[in-house]
PDB file of N, CA and C in Angstrom:
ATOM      1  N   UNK A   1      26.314 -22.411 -14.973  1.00  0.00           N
ATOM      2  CA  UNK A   1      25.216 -22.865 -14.168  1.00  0.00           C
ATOM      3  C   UNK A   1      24.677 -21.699 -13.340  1.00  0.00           C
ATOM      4  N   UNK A   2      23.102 -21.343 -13.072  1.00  0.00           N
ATOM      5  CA  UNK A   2      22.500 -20.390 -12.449  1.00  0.00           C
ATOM      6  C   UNK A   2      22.449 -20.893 -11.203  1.00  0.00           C
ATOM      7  N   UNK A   3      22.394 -19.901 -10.463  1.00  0.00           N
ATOM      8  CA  UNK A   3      22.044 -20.490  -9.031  1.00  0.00           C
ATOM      9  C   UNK A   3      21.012 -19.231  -8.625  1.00  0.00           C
ATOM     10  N   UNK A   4      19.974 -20.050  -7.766  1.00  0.00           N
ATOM     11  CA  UNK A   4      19.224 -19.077  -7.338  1.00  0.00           C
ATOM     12  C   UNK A   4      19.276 -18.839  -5.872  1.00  0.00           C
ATOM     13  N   UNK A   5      18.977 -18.118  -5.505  1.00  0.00           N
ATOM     14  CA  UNK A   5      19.026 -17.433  -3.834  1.00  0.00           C
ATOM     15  C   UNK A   5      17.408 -17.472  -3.317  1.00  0.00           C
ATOM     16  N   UNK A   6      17.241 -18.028  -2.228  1.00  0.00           N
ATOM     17  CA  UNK A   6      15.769 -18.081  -1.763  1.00  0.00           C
ATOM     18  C   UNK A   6      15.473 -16.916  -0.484  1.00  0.00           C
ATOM     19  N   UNK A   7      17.120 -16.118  -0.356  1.00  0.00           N
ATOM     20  CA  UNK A   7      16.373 -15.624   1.022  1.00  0.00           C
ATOM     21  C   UNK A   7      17.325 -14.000   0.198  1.00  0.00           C
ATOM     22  N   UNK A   8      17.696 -12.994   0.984  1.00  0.00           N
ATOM     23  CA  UNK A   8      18.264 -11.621   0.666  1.00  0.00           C
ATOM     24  C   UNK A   8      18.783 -11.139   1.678  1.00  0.00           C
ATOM     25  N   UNK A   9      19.405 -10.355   1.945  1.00  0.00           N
ATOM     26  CA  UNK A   9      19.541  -9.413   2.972  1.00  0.00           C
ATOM     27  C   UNK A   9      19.587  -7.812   2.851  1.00  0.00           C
ATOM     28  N   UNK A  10      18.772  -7.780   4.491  1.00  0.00           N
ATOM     29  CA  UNK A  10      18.328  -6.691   4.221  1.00  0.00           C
ATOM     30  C   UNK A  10      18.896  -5.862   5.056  1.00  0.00           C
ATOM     31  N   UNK A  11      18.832  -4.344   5.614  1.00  0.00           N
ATOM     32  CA  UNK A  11      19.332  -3.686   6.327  1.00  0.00           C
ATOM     33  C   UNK A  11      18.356  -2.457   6.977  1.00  0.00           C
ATOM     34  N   UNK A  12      18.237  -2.721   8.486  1.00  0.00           N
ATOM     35  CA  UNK A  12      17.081  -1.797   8.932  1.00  0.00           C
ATOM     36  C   UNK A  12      17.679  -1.428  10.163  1.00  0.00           C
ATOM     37  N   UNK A  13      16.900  -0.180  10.526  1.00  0.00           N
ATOM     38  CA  UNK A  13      17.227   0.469  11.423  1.00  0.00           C
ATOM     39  C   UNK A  13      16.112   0.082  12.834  1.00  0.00           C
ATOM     40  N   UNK A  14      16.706   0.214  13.564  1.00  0.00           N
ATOM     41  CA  UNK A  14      16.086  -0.065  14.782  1.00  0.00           C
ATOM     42  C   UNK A  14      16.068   0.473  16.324  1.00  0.00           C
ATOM     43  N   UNK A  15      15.399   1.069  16.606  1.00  0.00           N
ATOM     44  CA  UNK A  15      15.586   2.048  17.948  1.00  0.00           C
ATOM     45  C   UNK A  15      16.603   1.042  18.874  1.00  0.00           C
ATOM     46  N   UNK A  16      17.258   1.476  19.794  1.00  0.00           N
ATOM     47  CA  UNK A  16      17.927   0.860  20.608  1.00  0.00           C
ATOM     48  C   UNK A  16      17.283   0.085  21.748  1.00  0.00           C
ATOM     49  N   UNK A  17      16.283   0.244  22.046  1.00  0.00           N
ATOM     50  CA  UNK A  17      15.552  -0.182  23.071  1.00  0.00           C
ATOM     51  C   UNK A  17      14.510  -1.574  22.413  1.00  0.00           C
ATOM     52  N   UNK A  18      14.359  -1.390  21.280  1.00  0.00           N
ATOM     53  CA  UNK A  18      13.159  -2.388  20.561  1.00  0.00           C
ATOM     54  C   UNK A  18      14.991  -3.472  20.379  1.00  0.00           C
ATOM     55  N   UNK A  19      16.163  -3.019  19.825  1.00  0.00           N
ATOM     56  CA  UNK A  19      16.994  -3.833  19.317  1.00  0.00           C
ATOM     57  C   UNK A  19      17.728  -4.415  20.899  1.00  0.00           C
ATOM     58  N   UNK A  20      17.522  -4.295  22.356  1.00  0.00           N
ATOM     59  CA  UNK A  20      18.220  -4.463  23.177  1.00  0.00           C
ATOM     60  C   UNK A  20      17.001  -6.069  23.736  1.00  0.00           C
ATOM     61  N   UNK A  21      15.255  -5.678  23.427  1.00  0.00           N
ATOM     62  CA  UNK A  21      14.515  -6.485  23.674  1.00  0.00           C
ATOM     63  C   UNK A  21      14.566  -7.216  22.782  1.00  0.00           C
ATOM     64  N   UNK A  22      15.002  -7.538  21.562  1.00  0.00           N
ATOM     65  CA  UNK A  22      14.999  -8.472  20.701  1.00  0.00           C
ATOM     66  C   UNK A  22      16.091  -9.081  20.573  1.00  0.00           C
ATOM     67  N   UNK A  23      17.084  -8.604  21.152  1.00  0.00           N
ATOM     68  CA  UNK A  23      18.481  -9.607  21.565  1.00  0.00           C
ATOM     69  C   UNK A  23      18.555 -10.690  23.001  1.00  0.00           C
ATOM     70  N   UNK A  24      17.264  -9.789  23.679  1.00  0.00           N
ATOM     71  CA  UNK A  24      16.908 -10.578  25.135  1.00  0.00           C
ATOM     72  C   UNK A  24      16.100 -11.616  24.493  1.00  0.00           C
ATOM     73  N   UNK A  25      14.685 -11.390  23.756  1.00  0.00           N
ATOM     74  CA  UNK A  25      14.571 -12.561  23.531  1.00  0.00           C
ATOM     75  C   UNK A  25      15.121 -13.416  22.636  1.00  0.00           C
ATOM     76  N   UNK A  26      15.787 -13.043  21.805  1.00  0.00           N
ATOM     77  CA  UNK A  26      16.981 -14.337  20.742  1.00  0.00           C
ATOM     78  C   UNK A  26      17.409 -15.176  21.759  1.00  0.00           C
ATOM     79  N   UNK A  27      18.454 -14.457  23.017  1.00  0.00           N
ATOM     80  CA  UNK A  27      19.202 -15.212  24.163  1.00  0.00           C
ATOM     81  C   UNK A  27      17.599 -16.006  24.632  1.00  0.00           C
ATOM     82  N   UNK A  28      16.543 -15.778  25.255  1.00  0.00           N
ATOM     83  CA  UNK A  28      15.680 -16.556  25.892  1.00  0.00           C
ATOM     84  C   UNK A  28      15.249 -17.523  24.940  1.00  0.00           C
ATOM     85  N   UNK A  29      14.868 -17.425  23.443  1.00  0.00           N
ATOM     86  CA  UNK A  29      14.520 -18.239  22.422  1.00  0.00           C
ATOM     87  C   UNK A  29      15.211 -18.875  22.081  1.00  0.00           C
ATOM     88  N   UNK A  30      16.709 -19.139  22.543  1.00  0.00           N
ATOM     89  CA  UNK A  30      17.649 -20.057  21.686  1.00  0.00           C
ATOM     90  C   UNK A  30      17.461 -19.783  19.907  1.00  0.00           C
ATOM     91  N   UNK A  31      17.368 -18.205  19.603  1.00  0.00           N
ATOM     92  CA  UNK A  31      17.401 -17.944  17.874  1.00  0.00           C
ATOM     93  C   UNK A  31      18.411 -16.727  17.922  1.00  0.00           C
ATOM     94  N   UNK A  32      18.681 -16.429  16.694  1.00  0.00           N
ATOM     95  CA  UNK A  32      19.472 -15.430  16.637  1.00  0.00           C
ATOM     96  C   UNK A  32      18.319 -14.083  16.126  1.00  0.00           C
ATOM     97  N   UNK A  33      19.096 -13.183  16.347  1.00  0.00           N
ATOM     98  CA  UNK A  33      18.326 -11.948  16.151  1.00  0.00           C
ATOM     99  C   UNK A  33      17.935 -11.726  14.388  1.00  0.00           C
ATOM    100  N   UNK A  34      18.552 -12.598  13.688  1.00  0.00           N
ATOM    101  CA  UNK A  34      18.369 -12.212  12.325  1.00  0.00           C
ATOM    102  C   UNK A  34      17.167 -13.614  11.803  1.00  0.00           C
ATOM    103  N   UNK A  35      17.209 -14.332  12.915  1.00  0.00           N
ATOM    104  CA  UNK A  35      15.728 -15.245  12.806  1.00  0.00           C
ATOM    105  C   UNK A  35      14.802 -14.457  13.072  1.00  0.00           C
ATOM    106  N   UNK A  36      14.878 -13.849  14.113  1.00  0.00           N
ATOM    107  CA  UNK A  36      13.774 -13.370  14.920  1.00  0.00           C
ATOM    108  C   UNK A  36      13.175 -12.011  14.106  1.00  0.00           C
ATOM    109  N   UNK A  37      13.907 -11.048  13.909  1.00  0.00           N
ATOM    110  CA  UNK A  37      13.571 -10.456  12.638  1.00  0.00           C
ATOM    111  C   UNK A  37      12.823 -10.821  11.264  1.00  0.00           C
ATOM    112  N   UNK A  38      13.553 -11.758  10.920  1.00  0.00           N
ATOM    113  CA  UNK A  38      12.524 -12.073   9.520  1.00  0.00           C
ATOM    114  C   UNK A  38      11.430 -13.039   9.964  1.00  0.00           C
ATOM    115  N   UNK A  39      11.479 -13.552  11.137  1.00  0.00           N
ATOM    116  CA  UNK A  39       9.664 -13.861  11.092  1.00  0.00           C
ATOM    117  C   UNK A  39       9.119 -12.699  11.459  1.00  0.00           C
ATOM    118  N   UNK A  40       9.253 -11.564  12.693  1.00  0.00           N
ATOM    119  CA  UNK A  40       8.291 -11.034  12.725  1.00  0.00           C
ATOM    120  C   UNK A  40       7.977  -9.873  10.830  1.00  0.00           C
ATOM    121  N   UNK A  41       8.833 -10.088   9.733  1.00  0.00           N
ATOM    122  CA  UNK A  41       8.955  -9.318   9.064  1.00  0.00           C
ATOM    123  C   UNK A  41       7.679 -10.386   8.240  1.00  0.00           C
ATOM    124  N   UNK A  42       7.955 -11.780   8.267  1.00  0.00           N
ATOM    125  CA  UNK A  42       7.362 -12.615   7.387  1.00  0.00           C
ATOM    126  C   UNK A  42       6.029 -12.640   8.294  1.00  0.00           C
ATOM    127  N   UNK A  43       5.729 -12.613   9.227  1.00  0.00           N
ATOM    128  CA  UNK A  43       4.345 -12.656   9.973  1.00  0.00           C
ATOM    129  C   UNK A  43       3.397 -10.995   9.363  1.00  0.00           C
ATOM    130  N   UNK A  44       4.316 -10.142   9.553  1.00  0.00           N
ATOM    131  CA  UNK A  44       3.979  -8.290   9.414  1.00  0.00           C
ATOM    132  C   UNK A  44       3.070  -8.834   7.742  1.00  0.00           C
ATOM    133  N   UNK A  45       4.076  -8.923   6.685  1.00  0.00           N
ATOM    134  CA  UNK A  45       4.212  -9.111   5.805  1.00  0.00           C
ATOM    135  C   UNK A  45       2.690 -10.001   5.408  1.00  0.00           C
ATOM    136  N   UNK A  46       2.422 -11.050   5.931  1.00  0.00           N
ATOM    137  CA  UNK A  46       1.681 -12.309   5.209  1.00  0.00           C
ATOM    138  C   UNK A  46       0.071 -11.467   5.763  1.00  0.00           C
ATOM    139  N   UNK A  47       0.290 -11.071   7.142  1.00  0.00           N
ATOM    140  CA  UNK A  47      -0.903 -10.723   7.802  1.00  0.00           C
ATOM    141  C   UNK A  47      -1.510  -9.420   6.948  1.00  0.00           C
ATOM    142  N   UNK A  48      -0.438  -8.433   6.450  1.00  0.00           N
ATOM    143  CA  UNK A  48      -0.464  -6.822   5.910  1.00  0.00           C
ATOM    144  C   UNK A  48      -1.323  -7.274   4.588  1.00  0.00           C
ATOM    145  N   UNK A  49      -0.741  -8.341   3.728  1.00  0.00           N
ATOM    146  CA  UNK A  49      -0.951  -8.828   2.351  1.00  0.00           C
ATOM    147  C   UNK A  49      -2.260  -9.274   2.097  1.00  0.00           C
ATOM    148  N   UNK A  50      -2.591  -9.975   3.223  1.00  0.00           N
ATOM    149  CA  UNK A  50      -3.890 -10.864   3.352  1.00  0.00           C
ATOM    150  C   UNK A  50      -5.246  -9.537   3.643  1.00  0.00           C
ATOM    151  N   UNK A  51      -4.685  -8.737   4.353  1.00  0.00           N
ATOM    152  CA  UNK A  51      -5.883  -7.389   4.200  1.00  0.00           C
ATOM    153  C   UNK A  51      -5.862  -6.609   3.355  1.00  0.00           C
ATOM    154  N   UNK A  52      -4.397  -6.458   2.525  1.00  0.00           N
ATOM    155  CA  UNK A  52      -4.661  -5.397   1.227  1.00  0.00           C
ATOM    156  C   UNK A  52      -5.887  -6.608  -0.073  1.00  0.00           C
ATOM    157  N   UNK A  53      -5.285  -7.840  -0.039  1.00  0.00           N
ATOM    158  CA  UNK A  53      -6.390  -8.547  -0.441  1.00  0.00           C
ATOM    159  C   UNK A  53      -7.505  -8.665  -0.515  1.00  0.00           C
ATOM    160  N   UNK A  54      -7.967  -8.715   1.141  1.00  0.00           N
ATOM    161  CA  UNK A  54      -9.288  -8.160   1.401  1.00  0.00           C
ATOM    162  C   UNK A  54     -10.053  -7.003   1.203  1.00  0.00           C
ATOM    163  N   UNK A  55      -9.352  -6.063   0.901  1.00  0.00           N
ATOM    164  CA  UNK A  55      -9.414  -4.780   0.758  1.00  0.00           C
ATOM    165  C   UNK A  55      -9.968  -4.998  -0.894  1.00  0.00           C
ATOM    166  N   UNK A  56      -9.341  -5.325  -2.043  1.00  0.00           N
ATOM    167  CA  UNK A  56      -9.176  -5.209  -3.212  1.00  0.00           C
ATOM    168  C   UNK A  56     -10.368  -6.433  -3.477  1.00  0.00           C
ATOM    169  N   UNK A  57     -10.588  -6.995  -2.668  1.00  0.00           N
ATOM    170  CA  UNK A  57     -11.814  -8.238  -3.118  1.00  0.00           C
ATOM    171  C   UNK A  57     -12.881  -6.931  -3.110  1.00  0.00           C
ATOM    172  N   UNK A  58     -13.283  -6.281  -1.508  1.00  0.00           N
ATOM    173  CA  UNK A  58     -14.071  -5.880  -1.262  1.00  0.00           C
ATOM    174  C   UNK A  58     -14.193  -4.302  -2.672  1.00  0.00           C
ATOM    175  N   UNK A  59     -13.301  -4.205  -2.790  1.00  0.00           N
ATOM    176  CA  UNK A  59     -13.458  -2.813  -4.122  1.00  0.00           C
ATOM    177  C   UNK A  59     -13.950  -3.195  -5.052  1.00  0.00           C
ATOM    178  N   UNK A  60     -13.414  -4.960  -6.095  1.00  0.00           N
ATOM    179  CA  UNK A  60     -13.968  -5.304  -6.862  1.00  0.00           C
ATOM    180  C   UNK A  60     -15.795  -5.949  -6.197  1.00  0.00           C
ATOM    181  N   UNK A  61     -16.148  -5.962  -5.544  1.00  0.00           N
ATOM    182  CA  UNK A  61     -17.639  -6.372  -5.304  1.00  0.00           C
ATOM    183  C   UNK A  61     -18.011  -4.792  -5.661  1.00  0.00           C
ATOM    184  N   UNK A  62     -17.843  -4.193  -4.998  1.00  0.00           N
ATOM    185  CA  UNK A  62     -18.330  -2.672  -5.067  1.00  0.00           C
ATOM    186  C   UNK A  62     -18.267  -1.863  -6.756  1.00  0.00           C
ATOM    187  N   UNK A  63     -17.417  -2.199  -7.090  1.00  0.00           N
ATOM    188  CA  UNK A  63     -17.370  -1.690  -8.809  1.00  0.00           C
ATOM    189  C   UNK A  63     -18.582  -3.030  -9.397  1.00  0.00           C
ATOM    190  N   UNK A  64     -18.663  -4.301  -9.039  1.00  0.00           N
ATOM    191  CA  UNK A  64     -19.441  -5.051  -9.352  1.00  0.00           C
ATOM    192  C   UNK A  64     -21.006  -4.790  -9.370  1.00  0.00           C
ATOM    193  N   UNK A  65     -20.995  -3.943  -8.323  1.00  0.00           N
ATOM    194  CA  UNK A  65     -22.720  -3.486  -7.975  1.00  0.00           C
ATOM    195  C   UNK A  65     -23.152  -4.359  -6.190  1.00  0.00           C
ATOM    196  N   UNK A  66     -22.407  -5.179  -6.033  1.00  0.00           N
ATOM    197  CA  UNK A  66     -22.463  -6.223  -5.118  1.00  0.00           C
ATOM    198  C   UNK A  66     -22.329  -5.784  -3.448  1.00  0.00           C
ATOM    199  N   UNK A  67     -22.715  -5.229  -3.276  1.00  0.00           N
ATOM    200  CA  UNK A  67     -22.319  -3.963  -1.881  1.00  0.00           C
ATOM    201  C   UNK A  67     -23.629  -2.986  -1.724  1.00  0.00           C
ATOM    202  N   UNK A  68     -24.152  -2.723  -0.451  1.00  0.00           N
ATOM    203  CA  UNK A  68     -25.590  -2.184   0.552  1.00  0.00           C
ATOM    204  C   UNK A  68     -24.849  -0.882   0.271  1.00  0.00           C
ATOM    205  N   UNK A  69     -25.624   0.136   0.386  1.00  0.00           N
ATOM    206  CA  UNK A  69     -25.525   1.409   0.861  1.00  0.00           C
ATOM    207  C   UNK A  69     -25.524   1.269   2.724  1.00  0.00           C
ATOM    208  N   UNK A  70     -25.197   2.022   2.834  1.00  0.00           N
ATOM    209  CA  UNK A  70     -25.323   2.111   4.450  1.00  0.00           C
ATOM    210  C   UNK A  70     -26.888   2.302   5.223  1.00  0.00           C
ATOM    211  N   UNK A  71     -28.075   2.778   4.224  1.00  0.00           N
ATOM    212  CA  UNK A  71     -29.346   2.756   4.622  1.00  0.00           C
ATOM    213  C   UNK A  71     -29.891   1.464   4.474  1.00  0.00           C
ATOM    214  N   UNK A  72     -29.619   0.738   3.295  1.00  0.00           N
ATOM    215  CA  UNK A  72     -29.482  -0.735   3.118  1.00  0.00           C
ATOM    216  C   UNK A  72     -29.310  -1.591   3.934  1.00  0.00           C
ATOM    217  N   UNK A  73     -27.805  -1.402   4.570  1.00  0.00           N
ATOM    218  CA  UNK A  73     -27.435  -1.771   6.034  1.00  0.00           C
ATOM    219  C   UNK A  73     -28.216  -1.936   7.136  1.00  0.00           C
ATOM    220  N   UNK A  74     -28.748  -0.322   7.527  1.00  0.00           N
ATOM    221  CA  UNK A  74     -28.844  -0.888   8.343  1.00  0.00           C
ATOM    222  C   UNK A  74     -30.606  -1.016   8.292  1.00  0.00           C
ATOM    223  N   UNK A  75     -31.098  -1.442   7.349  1.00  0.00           N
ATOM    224  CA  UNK A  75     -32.733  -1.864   7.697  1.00  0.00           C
ATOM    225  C   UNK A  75     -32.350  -3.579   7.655  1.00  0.00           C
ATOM    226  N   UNK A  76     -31.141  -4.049   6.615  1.00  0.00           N
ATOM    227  CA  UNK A  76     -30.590  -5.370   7.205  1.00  0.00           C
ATOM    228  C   UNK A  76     -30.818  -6.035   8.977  1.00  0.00           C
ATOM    229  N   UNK A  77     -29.652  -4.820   9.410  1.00  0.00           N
ATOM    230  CA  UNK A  77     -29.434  -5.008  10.729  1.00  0.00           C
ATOM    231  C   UNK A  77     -30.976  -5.486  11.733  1.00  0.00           C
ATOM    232  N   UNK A  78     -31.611  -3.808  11.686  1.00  0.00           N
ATOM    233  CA  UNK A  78     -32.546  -4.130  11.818  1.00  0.00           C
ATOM    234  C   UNK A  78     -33.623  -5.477  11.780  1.00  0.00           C
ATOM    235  N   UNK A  79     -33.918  -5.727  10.593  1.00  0.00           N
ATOM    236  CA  UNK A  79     -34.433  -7.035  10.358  1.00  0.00           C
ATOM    237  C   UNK A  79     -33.988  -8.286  10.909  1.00  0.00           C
ATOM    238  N   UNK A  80     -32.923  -8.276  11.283  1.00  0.00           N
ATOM    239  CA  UNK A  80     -31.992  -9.380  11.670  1.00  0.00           C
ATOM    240  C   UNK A  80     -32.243  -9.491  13.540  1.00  0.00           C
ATOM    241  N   UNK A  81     -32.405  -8.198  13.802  1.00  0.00           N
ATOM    242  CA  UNK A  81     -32.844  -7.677  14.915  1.00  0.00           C
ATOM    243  C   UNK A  81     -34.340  -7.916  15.679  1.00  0.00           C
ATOM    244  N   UNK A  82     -35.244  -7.816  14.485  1.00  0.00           N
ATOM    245  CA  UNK A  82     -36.478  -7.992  14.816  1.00  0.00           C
ATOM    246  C   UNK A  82     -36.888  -9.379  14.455  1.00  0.00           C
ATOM    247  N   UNK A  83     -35.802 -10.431  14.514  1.00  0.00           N
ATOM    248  CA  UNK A  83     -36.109 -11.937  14.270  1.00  0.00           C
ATOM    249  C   UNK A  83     -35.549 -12.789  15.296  1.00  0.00           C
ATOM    250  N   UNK A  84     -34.561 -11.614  15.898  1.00  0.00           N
ATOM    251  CA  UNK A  84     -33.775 -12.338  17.207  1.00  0.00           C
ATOM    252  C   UNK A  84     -34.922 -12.809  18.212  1.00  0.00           C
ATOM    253  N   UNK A  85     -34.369 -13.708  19.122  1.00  0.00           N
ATOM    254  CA  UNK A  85     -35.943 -14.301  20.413  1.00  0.00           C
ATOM    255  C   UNK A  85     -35.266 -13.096  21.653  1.00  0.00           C
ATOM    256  N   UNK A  86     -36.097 -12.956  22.060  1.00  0.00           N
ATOM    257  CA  UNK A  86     -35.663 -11.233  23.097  1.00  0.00           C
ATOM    258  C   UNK A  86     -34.655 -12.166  24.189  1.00  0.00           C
ATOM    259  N   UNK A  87     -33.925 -11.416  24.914  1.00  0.00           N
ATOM    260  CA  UNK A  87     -33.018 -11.860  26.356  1.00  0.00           C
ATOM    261  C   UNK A  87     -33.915 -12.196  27.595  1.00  0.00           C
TER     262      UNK A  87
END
């Protein structure tokens, strides 16, 4: 019978001062330090992923043809500018 594993362990290094504040807050959070670690690793992680994404959308528009030049831009801007009602 296979069994699968949903989580790993990992091993990182950590300045003493970042690892002395993250044991203060485990004790204030009622978590342990190896919770508190893999969310901020799973937060780093989901947030990092979601902009290389964005990143790779925005390359494929651009190989697409789908993307302003920057003179393009900004007569956009402009225009957008000269439709606003003044302050």
């Amino acid at each position: 019978m296979e069994t699968t594993t949903s989580s790993a362990v990992v091993s990182v290094r950590l300045d003493v001062e970042i690892l002395r504040q993250l044991d203060d807050l485990a004790v204030e959070m009622d978590r342990s330090r190896s919770y508190l670690v893999a969310e901020a690793v799973r937060e780093f992680v989901e947030r990092e992923y979601a902009h290389l994404l964005h990143v790779r959308e925005g390359e494929a528009d651009i190989d697409a043809g789908r993307a302003l030049t920057g003179e393009e831009l900004r007569a956009w801007v402009d225009d957008l500018k000269s439709k606003r009602p003044p302050r």
